[in-house]
N, C-alpha and C. Protein backbone atom coordinates (compact mmCIF):
# COMPACT_ATOMS: atom_id res chain seq x y z
N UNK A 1 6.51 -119.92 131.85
CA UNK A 1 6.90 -119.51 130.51
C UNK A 1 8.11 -120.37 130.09
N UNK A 2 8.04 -120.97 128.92
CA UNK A 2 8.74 -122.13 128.49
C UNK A 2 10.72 -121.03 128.17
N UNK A 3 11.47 -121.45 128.27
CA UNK A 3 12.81 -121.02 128.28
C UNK A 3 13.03 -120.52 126.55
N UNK A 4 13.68 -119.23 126.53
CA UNK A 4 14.28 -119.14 125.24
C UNK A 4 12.78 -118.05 124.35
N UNK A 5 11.64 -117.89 125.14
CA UNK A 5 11.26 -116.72 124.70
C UNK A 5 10.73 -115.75 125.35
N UNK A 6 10.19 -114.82 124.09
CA UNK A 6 10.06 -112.94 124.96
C UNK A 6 8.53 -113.41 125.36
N UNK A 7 8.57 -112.67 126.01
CA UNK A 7 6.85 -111.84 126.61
C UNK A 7 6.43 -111.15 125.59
N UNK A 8 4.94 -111.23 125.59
CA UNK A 8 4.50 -110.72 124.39
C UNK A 8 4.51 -108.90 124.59
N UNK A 9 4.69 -108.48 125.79
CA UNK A 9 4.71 -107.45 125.78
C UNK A 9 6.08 -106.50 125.54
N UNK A 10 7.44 -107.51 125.45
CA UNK A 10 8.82 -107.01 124.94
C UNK A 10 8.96 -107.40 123.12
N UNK A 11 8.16 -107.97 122.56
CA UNK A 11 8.22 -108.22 121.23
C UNK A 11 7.81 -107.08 120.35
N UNK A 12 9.15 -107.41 119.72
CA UNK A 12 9.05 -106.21 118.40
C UNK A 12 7.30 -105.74 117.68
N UNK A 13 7.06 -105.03 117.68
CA UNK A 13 6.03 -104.76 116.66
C UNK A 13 5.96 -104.29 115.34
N UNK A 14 5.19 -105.10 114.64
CA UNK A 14 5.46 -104.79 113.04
C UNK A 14 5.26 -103.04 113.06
N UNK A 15 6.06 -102.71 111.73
CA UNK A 15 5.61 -101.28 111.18
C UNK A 15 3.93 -100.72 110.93
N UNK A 16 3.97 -99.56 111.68
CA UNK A 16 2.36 -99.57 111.00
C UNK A 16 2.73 -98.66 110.21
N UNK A 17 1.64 -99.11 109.20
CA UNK A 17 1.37 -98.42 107.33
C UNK A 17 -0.30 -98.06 107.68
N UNK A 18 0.09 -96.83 106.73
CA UNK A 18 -1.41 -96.11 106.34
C UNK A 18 -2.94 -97.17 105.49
N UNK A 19 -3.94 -97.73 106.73
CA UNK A 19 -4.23 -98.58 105.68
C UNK A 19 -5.58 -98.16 104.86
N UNK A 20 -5.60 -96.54 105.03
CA UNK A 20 -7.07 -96.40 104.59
C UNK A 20 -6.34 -95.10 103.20
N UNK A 21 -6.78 -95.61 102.14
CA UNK A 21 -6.51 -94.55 101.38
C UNK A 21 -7.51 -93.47 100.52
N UNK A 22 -7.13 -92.47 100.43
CA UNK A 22 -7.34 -91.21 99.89
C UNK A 22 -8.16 -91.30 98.37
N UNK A 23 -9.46 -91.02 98.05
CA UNK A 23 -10.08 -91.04 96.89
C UNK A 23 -8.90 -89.75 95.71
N UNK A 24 -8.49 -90.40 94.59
CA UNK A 24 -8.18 -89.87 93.71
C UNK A 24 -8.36 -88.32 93.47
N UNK A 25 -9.38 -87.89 93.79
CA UNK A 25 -9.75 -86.28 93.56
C UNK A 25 -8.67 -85.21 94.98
N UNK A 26 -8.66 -86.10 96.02
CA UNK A 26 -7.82 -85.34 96.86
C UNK A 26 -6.31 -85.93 96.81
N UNK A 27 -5.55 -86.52 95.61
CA UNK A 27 -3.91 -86.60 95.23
C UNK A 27 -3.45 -85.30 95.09
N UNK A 28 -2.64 -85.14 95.77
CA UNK A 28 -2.04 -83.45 94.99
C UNK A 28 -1.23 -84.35 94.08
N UNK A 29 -0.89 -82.77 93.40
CA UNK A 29 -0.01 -82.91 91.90
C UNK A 29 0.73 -83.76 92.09
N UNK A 30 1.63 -83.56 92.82
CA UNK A 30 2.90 -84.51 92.87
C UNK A 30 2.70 -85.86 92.66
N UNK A 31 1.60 -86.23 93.28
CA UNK A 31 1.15 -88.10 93.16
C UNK A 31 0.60 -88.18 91.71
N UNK A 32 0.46 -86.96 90.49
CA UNK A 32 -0.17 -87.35 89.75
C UNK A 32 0.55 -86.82 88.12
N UNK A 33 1.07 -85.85 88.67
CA UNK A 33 1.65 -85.51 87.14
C UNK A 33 3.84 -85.88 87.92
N UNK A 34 3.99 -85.89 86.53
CA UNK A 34 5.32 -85.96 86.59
C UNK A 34 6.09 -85.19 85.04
N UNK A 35 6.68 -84.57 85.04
CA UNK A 35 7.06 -84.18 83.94
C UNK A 35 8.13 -84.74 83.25
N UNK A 36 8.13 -85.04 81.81
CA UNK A 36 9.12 -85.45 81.61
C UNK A 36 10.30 -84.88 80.75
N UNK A 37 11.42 -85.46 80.44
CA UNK A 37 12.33 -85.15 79.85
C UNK A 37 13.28 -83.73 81.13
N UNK A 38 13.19 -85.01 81.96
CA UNK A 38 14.00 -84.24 83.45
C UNK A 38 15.06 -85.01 84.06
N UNK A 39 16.15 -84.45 85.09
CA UNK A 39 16.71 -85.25 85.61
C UNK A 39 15.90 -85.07 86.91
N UNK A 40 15.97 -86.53 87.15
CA UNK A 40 15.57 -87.63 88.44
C UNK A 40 16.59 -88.02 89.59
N UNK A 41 16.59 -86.96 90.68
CA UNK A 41 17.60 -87.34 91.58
C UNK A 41 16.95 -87.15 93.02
N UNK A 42 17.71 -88.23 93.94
CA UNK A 42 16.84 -88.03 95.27
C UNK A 42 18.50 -87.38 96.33
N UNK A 43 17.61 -86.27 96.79
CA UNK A 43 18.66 -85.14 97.38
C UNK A 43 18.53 -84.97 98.75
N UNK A 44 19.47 -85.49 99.56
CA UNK A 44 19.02 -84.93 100.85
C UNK A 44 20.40 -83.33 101.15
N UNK A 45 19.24 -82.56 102.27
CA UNK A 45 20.09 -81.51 102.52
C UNK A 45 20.58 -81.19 103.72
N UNK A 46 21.30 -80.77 104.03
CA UNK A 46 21.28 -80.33 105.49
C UNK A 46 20.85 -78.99 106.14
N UNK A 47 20.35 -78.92 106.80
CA UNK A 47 18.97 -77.69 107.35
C UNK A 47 19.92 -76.22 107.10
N UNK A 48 18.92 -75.22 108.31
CA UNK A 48 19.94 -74.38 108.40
C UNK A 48 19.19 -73.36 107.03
N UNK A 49 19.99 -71.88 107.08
CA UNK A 49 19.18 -70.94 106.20
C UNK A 49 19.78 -71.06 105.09
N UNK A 50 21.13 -71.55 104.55
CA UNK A 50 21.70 -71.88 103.42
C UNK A 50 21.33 -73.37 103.32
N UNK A 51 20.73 -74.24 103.11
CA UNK A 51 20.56 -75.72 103.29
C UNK A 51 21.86 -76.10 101.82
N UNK A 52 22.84 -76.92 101.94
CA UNK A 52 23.74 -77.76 101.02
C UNK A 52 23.17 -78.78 101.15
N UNK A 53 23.24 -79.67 99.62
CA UNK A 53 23.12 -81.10 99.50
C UNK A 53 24.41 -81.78 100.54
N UNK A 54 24.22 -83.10 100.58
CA UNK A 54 24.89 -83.84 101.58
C UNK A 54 25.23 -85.08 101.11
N UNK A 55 23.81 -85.15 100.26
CA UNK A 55 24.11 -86.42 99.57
C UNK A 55 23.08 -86.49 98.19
N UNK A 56 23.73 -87.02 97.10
CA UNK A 56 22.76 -86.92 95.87
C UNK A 56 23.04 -89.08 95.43
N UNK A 57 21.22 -89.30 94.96
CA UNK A 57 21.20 -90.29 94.26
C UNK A 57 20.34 -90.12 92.84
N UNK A 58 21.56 -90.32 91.81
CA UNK A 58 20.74 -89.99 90.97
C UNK A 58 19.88 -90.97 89.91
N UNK A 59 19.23 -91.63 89.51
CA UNK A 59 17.95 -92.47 89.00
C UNK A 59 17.67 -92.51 87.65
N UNK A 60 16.81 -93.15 87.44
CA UNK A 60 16.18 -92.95 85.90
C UNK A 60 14.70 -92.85 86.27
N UNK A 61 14.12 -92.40 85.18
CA UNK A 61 12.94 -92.35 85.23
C UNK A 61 11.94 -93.29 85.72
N UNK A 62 11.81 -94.40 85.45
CA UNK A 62 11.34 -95.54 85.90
C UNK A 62 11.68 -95.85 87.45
N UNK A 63 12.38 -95.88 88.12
CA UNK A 63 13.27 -95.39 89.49
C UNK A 63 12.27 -95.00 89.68
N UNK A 64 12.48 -93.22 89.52
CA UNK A 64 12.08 -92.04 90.28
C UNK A 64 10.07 -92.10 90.25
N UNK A 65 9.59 -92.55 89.40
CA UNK A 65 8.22 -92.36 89.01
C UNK A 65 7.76 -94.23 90.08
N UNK A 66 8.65 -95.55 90.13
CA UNK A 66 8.67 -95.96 91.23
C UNK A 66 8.21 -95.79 92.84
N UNK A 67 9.83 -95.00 93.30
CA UNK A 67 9.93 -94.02 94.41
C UNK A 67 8.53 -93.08 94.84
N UNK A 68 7.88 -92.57 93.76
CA UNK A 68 6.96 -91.47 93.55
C UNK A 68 5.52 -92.43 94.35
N UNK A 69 5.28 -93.77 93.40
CA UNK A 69 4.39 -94.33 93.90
C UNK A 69 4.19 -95.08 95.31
N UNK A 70 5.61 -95.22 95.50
CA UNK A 70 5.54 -96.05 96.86
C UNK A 70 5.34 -94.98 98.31
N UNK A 71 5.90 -93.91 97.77
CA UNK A 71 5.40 -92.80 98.59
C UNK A 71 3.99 -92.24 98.74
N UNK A 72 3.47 -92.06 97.63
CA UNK A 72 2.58 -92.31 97.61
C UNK A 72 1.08 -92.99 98.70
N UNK A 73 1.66 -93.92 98.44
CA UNK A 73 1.23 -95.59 99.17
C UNK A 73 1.15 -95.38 100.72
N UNK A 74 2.76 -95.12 100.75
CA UNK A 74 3.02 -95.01 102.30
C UNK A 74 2.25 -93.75 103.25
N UNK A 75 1.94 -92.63 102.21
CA UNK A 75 0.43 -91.40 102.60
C UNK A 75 -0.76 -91.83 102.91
N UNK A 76 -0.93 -92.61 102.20
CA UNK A 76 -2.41 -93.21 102.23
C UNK A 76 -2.89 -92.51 100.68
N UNK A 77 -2.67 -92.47 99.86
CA UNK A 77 -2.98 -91.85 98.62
C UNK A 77 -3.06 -93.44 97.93
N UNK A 78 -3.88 -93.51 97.03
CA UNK A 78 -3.93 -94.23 95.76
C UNK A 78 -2.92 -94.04 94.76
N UNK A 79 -1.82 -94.89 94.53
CA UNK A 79 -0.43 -94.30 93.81
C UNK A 79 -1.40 -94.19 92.60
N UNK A 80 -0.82 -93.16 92.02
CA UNK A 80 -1.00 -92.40 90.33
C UNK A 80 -1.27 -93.52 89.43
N UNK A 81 -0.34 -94.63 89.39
CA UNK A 81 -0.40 -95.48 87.94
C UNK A 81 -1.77 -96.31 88.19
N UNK A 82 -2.29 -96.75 89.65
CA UNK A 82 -3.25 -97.29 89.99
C UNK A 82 -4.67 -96.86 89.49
N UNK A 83 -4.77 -95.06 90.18
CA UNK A 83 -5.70 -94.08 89.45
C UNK A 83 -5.70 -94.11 88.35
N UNK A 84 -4.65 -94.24 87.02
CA UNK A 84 -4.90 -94.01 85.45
C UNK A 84 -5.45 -95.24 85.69
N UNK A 85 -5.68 -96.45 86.35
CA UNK A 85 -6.18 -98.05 85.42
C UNK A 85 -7.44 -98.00 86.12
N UNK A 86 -7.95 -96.89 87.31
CA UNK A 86 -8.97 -97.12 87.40
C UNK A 86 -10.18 -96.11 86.96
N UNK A 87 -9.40 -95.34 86.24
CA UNK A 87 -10.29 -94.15 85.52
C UNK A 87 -11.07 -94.79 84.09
């Protein structure tokens, strides 16, 4: 083995992503409606039977409906804006 590299069996491995996705009829709501004239903030909490925020980011619409699709994506769902262009 030539000097200066790994074994293929110590090498990083890419991320695996969801690569088979979900027909449109099984999106729940969330991947598909969004309501508007809302505030758009991404909240994490900390557990526990009272859960407090910990940390708030707050967004714009375009952001948050973003965020929405890439999550989406990362389910294996067909993001929402994809489904309206293929209806």
């Amino acid at each position: 083995m030539p000097k200066n590299t790994v074994p293929r069996s110590r090498r990083a491995s890419a991320p695996k992503t969801n690569t088979t996705t979900k027909p449109a009829a099984e999106l729940p709501d969330w991947a598909t409606k969004t309501p508007s004239e809302c505030d758009y903030y991404l909240e994490m909490c900390r557990g526990g039977s009272d859960p407090q925020p910990c940390e708030t980011v707050n967004m714009t619409r375009a952001e948050y409906l973003e965020l929405k699709n890439r999550l989406a994506k990362m389910r294996g769902y067909k993001a929402a804006r994809e489904v309206e262009h293929a209806a």
